[in-house]
C-alpha atoms as a PDB file:
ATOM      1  CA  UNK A   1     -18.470  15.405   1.918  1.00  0.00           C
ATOM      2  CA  UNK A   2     -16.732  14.205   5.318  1.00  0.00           C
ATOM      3  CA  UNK A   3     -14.197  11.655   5.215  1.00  0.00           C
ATOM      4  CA  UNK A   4     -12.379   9.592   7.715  1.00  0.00           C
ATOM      5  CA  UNK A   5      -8.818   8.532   6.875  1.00  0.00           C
ATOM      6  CA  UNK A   6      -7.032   6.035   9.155  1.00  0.00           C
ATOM      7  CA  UNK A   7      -3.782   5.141   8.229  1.00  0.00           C
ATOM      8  CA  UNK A   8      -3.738   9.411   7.171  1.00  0.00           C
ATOM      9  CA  UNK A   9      -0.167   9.681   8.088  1.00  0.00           C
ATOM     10  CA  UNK A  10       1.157   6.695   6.319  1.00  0.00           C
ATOM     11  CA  UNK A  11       2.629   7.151   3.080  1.00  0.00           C
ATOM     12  CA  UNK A  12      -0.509   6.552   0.886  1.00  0.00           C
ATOM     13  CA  UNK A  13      -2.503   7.899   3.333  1.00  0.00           C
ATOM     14  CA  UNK A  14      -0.814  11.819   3.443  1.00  0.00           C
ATOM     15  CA  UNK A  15      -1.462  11.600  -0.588  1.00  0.00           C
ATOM     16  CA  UNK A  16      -5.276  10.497   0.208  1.00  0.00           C
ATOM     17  CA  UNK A  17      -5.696  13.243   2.797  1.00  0.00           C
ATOM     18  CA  UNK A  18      -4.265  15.400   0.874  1.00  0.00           C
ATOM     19  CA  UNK A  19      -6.298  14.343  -2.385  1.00  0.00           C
ATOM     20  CA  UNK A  20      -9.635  15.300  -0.866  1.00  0.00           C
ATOM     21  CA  UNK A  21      -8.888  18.524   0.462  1.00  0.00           C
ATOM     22  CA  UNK A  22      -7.781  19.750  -2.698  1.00  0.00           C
ATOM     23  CA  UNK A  23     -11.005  18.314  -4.353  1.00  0.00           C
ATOM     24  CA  UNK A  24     -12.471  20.579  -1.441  1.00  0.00           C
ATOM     25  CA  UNK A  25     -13.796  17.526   1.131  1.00  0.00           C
ATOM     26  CA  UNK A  26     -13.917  17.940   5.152  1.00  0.00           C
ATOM     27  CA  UNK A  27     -11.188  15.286   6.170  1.00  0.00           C
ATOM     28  CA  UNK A  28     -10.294  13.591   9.451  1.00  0.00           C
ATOM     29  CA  UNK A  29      -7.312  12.274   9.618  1.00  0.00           C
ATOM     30  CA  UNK A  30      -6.963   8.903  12.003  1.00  0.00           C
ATOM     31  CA  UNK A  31      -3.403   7.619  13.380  1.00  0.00           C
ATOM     32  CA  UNK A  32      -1.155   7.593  16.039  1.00  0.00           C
ATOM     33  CA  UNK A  33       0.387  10.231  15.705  1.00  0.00           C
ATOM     34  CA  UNK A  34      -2.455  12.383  13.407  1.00  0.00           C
ATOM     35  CA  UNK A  35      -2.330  15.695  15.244  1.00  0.00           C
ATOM     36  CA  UNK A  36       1.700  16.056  15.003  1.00  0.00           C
ATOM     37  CA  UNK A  37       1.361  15.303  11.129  1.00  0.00           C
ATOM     38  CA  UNK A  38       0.142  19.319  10.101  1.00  0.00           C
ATOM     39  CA  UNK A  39      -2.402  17.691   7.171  1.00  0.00           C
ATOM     40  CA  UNK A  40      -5.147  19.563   6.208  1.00  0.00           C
ATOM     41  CA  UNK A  41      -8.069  19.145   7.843  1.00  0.00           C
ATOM     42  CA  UNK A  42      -9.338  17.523  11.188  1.00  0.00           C
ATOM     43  CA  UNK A  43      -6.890  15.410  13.035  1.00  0.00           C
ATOM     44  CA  UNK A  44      -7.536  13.036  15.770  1.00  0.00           C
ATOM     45  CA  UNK A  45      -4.845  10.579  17.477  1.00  0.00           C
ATOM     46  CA  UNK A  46      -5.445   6.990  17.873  1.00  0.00           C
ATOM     47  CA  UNK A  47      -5.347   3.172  17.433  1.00  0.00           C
ATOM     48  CA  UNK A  48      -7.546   1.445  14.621  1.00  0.00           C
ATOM     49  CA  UNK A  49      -7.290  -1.289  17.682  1.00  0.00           C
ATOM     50  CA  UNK A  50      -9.053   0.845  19.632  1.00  0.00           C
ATOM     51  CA  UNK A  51     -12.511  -0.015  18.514  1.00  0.00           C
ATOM     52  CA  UNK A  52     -14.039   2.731  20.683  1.00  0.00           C
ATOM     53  CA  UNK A  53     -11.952   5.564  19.315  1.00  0.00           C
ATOM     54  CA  UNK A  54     -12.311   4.571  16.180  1.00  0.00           C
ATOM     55  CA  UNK A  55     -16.568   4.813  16.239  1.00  0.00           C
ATOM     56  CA  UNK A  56     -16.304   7.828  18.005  1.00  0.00           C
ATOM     57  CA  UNK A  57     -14.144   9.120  15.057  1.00  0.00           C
ATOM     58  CA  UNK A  58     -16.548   8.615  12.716  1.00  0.00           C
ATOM     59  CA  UNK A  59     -18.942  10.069  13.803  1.00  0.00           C
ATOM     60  CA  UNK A  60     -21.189  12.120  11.630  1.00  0.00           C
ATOM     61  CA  UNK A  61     -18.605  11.166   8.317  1.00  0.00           C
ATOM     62  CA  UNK A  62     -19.961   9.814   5.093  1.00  0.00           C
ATOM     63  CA  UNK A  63     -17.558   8.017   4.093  1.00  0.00           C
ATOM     64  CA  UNK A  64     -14.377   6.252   6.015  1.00  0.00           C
ATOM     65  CA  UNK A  65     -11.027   4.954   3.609  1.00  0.00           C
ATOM     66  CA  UNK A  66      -9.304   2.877   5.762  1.00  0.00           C
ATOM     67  CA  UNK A  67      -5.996   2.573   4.924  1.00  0.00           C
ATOM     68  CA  UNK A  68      -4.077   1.912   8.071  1.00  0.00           C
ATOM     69  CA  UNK A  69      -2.126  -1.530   8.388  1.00  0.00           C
ATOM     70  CA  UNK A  70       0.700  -2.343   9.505  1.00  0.00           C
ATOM     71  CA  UNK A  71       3.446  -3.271   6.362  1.00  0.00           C
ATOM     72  CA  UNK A  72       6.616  -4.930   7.378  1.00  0.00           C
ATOM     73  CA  UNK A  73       7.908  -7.950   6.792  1.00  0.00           C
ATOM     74  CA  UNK A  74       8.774  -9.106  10.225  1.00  0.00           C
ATOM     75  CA  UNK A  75       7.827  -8.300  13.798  1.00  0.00           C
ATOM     76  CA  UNK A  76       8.990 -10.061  16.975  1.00  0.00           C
ATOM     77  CA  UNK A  77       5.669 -10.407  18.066  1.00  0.00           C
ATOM     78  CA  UNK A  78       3.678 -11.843  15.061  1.00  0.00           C
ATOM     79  CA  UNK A  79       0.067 -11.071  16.463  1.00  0.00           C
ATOM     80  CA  UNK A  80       0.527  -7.395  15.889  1.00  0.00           C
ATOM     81  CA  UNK A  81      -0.141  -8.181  12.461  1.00  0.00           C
ATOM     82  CA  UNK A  82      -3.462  -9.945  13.179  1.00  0.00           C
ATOM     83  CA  UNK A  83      -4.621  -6.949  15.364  1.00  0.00           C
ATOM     84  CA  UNK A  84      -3.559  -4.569  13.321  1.00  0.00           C
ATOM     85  CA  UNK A  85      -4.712  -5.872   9.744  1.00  0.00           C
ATOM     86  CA  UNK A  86      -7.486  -7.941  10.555  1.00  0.00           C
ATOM     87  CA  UNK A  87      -9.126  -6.583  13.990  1.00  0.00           C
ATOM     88  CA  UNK A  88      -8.427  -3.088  12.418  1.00  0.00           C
ATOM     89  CA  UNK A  89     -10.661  -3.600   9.625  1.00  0.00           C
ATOM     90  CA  UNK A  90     -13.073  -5.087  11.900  1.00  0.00           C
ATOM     91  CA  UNK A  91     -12.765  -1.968  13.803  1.00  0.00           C
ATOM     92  CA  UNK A  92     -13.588   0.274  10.645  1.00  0.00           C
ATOM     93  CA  UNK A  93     -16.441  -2.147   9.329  1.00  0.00           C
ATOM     94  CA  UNK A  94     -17.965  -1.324  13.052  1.00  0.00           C
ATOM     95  CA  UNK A  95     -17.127   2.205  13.062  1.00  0.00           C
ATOM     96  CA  UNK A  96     -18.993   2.332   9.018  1.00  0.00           C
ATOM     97  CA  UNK A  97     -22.073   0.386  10.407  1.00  0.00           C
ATOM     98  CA  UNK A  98     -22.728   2.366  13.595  1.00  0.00           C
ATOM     99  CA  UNK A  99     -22.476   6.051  11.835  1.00  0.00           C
ATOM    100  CA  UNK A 100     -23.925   4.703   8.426  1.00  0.00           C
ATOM    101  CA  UNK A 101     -20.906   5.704   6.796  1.00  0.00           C
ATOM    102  CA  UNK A 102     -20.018   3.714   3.276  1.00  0.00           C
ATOM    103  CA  UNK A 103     -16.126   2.198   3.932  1.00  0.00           C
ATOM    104  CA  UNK A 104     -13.854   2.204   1.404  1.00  0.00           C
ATOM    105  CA  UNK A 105     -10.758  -0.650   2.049  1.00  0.00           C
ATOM    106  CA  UNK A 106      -7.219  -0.329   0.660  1.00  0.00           C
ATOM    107  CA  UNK A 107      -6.726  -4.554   0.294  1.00  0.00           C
ATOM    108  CA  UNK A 108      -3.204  -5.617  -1.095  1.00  0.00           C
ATOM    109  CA  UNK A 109      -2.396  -7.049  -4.175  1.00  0.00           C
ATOM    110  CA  UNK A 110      -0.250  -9.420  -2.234  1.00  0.00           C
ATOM    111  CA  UNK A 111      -3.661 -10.283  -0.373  1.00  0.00           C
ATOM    112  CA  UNK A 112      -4.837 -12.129  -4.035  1.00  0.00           C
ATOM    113  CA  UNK A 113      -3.230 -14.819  -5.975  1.00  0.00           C
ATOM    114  CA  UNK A 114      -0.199 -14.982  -8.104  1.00  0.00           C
ATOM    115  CA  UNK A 115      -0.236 -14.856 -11.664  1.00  0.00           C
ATOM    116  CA  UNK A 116      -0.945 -18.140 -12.369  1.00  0.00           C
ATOM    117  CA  UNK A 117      -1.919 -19.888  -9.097  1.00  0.00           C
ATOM    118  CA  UNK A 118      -5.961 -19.900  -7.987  1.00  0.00           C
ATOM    119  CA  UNK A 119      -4.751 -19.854  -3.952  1.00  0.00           C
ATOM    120  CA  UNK A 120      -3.363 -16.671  -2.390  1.00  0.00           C
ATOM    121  CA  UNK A 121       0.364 -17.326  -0.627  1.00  0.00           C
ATOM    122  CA  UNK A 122       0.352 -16.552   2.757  1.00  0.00           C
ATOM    123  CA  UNK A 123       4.070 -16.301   2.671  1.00  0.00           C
ATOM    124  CA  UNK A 124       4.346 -13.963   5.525  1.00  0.00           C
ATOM    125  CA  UNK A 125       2.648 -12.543   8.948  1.00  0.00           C
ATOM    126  CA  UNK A 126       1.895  -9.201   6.458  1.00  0.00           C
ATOM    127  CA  UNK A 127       0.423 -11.178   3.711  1.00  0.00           C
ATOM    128  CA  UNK A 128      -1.399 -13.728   5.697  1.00  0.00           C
ATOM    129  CA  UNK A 129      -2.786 -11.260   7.647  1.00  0.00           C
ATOM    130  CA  UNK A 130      -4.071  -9.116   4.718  1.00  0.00           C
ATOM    131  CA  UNK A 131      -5.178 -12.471   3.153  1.00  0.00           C
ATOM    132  CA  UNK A 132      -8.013 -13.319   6.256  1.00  0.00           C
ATOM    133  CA  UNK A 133      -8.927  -9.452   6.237  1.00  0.00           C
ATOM    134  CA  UNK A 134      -9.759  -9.682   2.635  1.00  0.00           C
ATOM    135  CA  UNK A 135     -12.046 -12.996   3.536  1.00  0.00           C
ATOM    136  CA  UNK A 136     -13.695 -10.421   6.235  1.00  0.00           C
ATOM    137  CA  UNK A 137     -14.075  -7.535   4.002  1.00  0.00           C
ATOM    138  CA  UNK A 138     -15.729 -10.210   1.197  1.00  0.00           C
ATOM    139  CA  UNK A 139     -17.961 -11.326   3.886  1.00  0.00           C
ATOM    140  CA  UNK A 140     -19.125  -7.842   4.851  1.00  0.00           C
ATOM    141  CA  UNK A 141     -19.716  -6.982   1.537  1.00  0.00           C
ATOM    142  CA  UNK A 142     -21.714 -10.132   1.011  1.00  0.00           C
ATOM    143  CA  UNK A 143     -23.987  -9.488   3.912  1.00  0.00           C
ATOM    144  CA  UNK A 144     -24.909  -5.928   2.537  1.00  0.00           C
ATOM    145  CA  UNK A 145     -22.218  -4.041   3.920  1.00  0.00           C
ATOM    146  CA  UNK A 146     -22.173  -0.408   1.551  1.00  0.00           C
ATOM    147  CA  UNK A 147     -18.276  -1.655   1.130  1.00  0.00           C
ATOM    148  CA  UNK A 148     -15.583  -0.975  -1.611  1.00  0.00           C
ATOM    149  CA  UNK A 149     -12.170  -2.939  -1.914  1.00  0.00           C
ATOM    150  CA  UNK A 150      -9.581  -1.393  -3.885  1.00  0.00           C
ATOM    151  CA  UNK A 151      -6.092  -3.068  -4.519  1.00  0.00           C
ATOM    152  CA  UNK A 152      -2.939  -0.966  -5.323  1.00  0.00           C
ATOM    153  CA  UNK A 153      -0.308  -2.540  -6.928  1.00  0.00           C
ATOM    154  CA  UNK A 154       3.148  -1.259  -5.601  1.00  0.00           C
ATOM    155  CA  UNK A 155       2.669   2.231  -4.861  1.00  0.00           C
ATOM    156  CA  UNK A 156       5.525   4.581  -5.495  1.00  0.00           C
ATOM    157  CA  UNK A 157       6.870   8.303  -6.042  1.00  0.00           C
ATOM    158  CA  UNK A 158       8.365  10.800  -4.509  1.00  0.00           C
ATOM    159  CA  UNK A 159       8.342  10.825  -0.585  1.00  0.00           C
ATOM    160  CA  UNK A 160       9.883   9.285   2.180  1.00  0.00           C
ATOM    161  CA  UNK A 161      11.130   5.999   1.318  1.00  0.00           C
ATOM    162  CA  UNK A 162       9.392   4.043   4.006  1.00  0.00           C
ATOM    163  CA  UNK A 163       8.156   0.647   3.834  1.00  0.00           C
ATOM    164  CA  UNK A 164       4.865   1.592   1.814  1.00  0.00           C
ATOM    165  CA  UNK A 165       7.465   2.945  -0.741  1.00  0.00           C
ATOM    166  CA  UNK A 166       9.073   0.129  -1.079  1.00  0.00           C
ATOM    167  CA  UNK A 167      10.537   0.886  -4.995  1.00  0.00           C
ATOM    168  CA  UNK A 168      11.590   4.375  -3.335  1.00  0.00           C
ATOM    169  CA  UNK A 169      14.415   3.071  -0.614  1.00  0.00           C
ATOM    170  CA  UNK A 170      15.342   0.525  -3.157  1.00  0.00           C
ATOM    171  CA  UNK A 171      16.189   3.328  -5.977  1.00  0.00           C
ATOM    172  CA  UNK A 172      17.352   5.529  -3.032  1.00  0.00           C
ATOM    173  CA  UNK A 173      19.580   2.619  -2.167  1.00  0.00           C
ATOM    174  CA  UNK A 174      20.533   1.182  -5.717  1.00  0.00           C
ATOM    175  CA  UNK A 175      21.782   5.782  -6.091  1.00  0.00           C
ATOM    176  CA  UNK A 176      23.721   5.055  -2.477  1.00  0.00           C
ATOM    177  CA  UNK A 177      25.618   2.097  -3.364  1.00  0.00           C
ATOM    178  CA  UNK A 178      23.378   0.319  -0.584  1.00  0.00           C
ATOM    179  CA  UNK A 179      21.431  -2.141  -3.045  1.00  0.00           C
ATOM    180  CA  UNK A 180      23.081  -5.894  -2.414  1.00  0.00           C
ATOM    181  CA  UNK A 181      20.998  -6.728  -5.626  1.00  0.00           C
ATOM    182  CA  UNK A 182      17.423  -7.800  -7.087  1.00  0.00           C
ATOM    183  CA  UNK A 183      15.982 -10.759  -6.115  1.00  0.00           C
ATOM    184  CA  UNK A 184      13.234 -12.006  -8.789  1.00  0.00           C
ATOM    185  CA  UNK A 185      14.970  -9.397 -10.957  1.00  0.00           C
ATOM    186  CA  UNK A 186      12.555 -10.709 -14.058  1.00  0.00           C
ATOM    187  CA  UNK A 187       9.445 -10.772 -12.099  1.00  0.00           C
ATOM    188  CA  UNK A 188       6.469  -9.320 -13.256  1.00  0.00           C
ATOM    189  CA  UNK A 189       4.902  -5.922 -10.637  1.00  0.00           C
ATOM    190  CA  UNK A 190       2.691  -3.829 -11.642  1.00  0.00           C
ATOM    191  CA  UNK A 191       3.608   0.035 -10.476  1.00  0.00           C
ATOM    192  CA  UNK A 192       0.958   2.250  -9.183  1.00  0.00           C
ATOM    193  CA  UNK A 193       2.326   5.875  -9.389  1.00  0.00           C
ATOM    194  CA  UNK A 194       1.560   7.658  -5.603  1.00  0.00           C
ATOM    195  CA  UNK A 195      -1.149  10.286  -7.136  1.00  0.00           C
ATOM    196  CA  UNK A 196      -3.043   7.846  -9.390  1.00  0.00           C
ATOM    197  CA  UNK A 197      -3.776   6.094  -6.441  1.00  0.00           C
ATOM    198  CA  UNK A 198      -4.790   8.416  -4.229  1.00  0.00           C
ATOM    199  CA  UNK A 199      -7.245  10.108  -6.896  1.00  0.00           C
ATOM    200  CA  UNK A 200      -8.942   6.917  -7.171  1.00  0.00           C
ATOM    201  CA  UNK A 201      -9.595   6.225  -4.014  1.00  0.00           C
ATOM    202  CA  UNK A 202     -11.077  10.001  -3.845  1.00  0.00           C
ATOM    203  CA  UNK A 203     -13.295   9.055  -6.961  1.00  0.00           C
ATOM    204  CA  UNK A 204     -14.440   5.673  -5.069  1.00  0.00           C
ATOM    205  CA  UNK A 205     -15.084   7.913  -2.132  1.00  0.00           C
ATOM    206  CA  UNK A 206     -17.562  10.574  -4.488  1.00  0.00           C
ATOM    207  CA  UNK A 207     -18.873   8.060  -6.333  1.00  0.00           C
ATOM    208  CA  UNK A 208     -21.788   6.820  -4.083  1.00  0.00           C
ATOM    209  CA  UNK A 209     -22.818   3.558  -6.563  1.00  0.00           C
ATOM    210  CA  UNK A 210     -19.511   2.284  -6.747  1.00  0.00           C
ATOM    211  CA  UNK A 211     -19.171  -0.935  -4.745  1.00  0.00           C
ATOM    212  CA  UNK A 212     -17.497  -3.922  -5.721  1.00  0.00           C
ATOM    213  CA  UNK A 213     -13.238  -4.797  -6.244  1.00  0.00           C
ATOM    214  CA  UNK A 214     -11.283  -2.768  -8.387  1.00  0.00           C
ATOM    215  CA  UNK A 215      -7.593  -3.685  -9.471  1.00  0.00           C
ATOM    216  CA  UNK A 216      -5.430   0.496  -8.982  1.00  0.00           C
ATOM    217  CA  UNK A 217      -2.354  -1.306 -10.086  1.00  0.00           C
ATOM    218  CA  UNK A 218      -0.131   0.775 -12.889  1.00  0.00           C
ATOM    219  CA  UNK A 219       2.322  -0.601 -15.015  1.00  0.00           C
ATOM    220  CA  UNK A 220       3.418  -3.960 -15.164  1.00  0.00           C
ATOM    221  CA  UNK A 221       6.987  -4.349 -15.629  1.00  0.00           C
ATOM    222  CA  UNK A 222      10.031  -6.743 -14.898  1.00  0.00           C
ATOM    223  CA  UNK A 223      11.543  -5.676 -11.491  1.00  0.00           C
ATOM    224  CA  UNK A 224      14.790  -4.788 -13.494  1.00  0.00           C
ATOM    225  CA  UNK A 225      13.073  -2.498 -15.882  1.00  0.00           C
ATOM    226  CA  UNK A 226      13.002  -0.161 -13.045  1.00  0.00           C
ATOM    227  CA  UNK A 227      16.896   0.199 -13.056  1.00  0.00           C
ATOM    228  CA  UNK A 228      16.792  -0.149 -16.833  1.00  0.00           C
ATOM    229  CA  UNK A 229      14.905   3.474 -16.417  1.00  0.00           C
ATOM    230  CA  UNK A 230      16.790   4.710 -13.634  1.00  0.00           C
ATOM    231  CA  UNK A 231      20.006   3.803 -15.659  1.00  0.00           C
ATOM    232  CA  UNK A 232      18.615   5.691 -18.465  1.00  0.00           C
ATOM    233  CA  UNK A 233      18.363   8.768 -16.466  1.00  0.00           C
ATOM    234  CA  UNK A 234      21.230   8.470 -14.334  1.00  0.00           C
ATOM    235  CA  UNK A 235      24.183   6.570 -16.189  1.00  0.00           C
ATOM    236  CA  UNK A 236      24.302   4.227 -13.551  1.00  0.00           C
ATOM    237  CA  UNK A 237      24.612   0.806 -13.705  1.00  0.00           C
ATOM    238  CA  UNK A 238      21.868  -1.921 -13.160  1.00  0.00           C
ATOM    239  CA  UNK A 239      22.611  -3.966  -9.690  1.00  0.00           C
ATOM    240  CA  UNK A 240      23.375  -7.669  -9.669  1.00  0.00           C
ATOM    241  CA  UNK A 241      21.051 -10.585  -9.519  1.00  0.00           C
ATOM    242  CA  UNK A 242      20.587 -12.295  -6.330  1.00  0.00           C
ATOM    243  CA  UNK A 243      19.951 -16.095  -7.169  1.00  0.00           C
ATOM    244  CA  UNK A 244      16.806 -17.310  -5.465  1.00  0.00           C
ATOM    245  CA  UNK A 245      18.640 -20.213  -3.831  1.00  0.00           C
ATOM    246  CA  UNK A 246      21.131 -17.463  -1.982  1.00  0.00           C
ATOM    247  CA  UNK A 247      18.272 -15.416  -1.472  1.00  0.00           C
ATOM    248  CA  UNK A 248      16.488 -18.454   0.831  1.00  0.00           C
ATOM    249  CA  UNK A 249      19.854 -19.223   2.694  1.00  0.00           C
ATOM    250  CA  UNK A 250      20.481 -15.168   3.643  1.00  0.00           C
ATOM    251  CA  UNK A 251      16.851 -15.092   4.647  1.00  0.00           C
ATOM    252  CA  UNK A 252      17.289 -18.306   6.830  1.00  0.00           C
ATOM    253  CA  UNK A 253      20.587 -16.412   8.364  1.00  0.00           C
ATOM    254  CA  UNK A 254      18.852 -12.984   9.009  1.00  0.00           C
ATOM    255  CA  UNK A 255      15.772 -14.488  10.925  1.00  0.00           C
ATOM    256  CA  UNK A 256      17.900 -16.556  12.942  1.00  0.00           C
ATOM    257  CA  UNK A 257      19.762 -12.956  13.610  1.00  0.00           C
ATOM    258  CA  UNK A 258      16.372 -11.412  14.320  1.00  0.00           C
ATOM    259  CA  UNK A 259      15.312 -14.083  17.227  1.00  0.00           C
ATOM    260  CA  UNK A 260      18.731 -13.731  18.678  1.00  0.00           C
ATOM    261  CA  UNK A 261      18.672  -9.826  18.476  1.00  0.00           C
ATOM    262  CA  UNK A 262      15.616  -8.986  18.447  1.00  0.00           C
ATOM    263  CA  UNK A 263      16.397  -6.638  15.551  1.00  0.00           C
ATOM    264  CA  UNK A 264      14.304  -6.562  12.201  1.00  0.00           C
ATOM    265  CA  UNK A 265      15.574  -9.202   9.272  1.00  0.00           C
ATOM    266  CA  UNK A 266      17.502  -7.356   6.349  1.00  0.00           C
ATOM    267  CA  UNK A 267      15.521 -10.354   4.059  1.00  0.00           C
ATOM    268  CA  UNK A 268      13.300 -13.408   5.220  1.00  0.00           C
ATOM    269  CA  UNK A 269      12.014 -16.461   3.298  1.00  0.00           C
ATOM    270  CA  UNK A 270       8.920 -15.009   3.414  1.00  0.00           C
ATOM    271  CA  UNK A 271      10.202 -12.184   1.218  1.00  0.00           C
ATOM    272  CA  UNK A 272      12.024 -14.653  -0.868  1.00  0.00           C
ATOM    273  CA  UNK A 273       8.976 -16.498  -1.839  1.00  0.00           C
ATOM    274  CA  UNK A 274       6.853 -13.735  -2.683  1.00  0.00           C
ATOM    275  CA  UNK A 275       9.177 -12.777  -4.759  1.00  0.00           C
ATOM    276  CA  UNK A 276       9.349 -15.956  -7.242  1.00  0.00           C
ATOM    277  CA  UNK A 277       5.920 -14.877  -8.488  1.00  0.00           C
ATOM    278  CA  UNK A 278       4.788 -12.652 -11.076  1.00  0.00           C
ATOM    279  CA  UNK A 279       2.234  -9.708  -9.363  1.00  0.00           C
ATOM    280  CA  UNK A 280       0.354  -8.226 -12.766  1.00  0.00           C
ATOM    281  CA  UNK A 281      -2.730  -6.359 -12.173  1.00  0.00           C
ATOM    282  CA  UNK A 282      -5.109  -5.604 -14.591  1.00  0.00           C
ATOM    283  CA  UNK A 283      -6.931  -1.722 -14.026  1.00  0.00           C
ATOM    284  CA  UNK A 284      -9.259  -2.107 -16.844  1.00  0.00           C
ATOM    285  CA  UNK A 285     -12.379  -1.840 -14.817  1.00  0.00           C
ATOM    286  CA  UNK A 286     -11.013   0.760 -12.375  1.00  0.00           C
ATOM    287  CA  UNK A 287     -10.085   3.149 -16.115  1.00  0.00           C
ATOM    288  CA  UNK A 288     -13.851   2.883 -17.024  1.00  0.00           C
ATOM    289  CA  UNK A 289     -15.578   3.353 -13.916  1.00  0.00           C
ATOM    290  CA  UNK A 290     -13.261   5.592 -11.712  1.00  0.00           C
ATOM    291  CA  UNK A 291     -11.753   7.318 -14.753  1.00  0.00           C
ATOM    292  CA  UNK A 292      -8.424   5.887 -13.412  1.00  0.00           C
ATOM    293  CA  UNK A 293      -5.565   6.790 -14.875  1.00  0.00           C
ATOM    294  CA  UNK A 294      -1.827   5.206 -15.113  1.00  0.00           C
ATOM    295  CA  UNK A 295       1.291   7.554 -15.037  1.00  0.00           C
ATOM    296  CA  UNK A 296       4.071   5.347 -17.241  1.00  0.00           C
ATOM    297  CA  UNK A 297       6.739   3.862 -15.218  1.00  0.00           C
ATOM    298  CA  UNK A 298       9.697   6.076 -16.517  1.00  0.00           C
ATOM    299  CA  UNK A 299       7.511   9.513 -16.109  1.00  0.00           C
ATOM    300  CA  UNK A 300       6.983   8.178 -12.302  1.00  0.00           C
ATOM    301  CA  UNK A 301      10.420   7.381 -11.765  1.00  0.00           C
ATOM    302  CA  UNK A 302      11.250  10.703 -13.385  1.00  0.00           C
ATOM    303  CA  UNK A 303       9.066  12.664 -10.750  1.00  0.00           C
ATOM    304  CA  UNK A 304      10.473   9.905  -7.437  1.00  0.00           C
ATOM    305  CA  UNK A 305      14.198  11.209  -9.001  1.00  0.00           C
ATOM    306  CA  UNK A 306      13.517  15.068  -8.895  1.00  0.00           C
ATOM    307  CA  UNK A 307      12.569  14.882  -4.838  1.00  0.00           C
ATOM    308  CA  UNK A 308      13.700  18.492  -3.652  1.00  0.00           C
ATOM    309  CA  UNK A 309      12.949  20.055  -6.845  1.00  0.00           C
ATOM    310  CA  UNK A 310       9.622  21.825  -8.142  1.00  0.00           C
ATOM    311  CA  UNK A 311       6.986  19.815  -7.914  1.00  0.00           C
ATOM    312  CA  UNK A 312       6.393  16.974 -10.696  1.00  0.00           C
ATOM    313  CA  UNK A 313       3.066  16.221 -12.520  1.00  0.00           C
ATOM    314  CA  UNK A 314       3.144  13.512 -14.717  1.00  0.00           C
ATOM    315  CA  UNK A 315      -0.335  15.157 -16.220  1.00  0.00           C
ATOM    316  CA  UNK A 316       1.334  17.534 -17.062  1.00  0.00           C
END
């Protein structure tokens, strides 16, 4: 099978790329900067808002995972977001219906509804952005489109700790004396060990029936109970709790910074207010019908810790 990866370079991306070659699939990766990244496989640089590129990428694939987005919480120029997140999946649901390719999206969970509420926040330029690509990606999918949506919960492991590792920099941090503190310390996320993710979307991507939404979240867990483990491990101690109402005023402070600057926000309101909710998933469809399976929190965290070592498998 031939697969197109955009986003291949990204942080869940390399693990995806490097998922199907293993598994012994022809893969192309898609990104910027594709041909400097030494993957495995094809590489070709370019834009997912490059609409042209992007077709002539896929041609003569069977299947396209498009995984590219821009994730940060703040950019000076908001509409990057929109043409990244939402023309780039228009881009890819092109791209699919010109070479008759199936598409597999990688959604957000932050792109669905709190625990609790029926209406998605749109909190941010990131979330609202992945919010109206999800409402494209349902209409596709409504119309006929051969389309699968899968939605990781918050990826982690070992690897750089960019912004799609999100739980890595903070542990990295939290080790460095960096960490300020948790904000939301008792809210609920549900942790989606690196490799678990990136096998299902391989399984999605061999598995020519599946269509549909499937939850690839991992396990759910109190934001703390990730320094409970790393505590565990290490001996050292948990950081402090940020209240939400100094939270809102440092976010206020560090936007105002970033319009003045010009330089990216340490914290925004945005962030502040995602964080009051609880983010559960529940993976019980994606066990059964992509044979999905969850590494436990500690065992990841065990594996994210041991970076420069031999390699970790949490299945053993």
């Amino acid at each position: 099978m031939r697969v197109l990866v955009t986003g291949g370079t990204g942080y869940l991306g390399t693990a995806i790329v490097r998922a199907l070659h293993a598994r012994g699939h022809a893969v192309v990766t898609f990104a910027r900067r594709a041909t400097s990244a030494q993957l495995p496989g094809a590489a070709i640089d370019g834009d997912v808002r490059d609409s042209v590129a992007l077709r002539q990428a896929a041609r003569g694939v069977d299947v396209i995972i498009h995984t590219a987005a821009l994730v940060s919480v703040w950019r000076a120029r908001p509409e990057e977001f929109d043409h990244v997140n939402v023309g780039g999946l228009r881009a890819a649901l092109d791209a699919a219906r010109e070479s008759g390719a199936r598409l597999i999206y990688t959604s957000s969970f932050l792109a669905l509804p709190p625990h609790g509420q029926d209406r998605p926040l749109e909190a941010n330029d990131y979330q609202r952005t992945k919010v109206r690509a999800l409402h494209a990606a349902r209409r596709a999918a409504a119309e006929g489109a051969p389309l699968t949506i899968l939605f990781p919960g918050v990826v982690y492991g070992p690897g750089e700790t960019t912004e799609g590792n999100l739980v890595g920099r903070l542990v990295s941090d939290h080790l460095a004396g960096r960490l300020p503190g948790l904000i939301g310390a008792d809210r609920i996320w549900s942790y989606a060990y690196i490799d678990d993710v990136a096998a299902a979307h391989v399984t999605a991507a061999e598995r020519a029936g599946v269509s549909g939404e499937y939850m690839i979240g991992g396990e759910n867990a109190r934001q703390m109970q990730v320094f409970e483990h790393v505590r565990q491990l290490t001996a050292r101690r948990l950081p402090r709790r940020i209240p939400f109402a100094a939270a809102m005023a440092a976010g206020a402070v560090e936007e105002l910074r970033a319009q003045v600057t010009g330089r990216p926000p340490l914290l925004t309101r945005g962030v502040v207010k995602i964080l009051r909710h609880d983010w559960p998933l529940d993976s019980g469809r994606t066990i059964g019908e992509l044979s999905y399976h969850i590494t436990p929190l500690r065992t990841g965290l065990e594996c994210l810790l041991r970076q420069g070592q031999p390699s970790c498998n949490p299945l053993g």
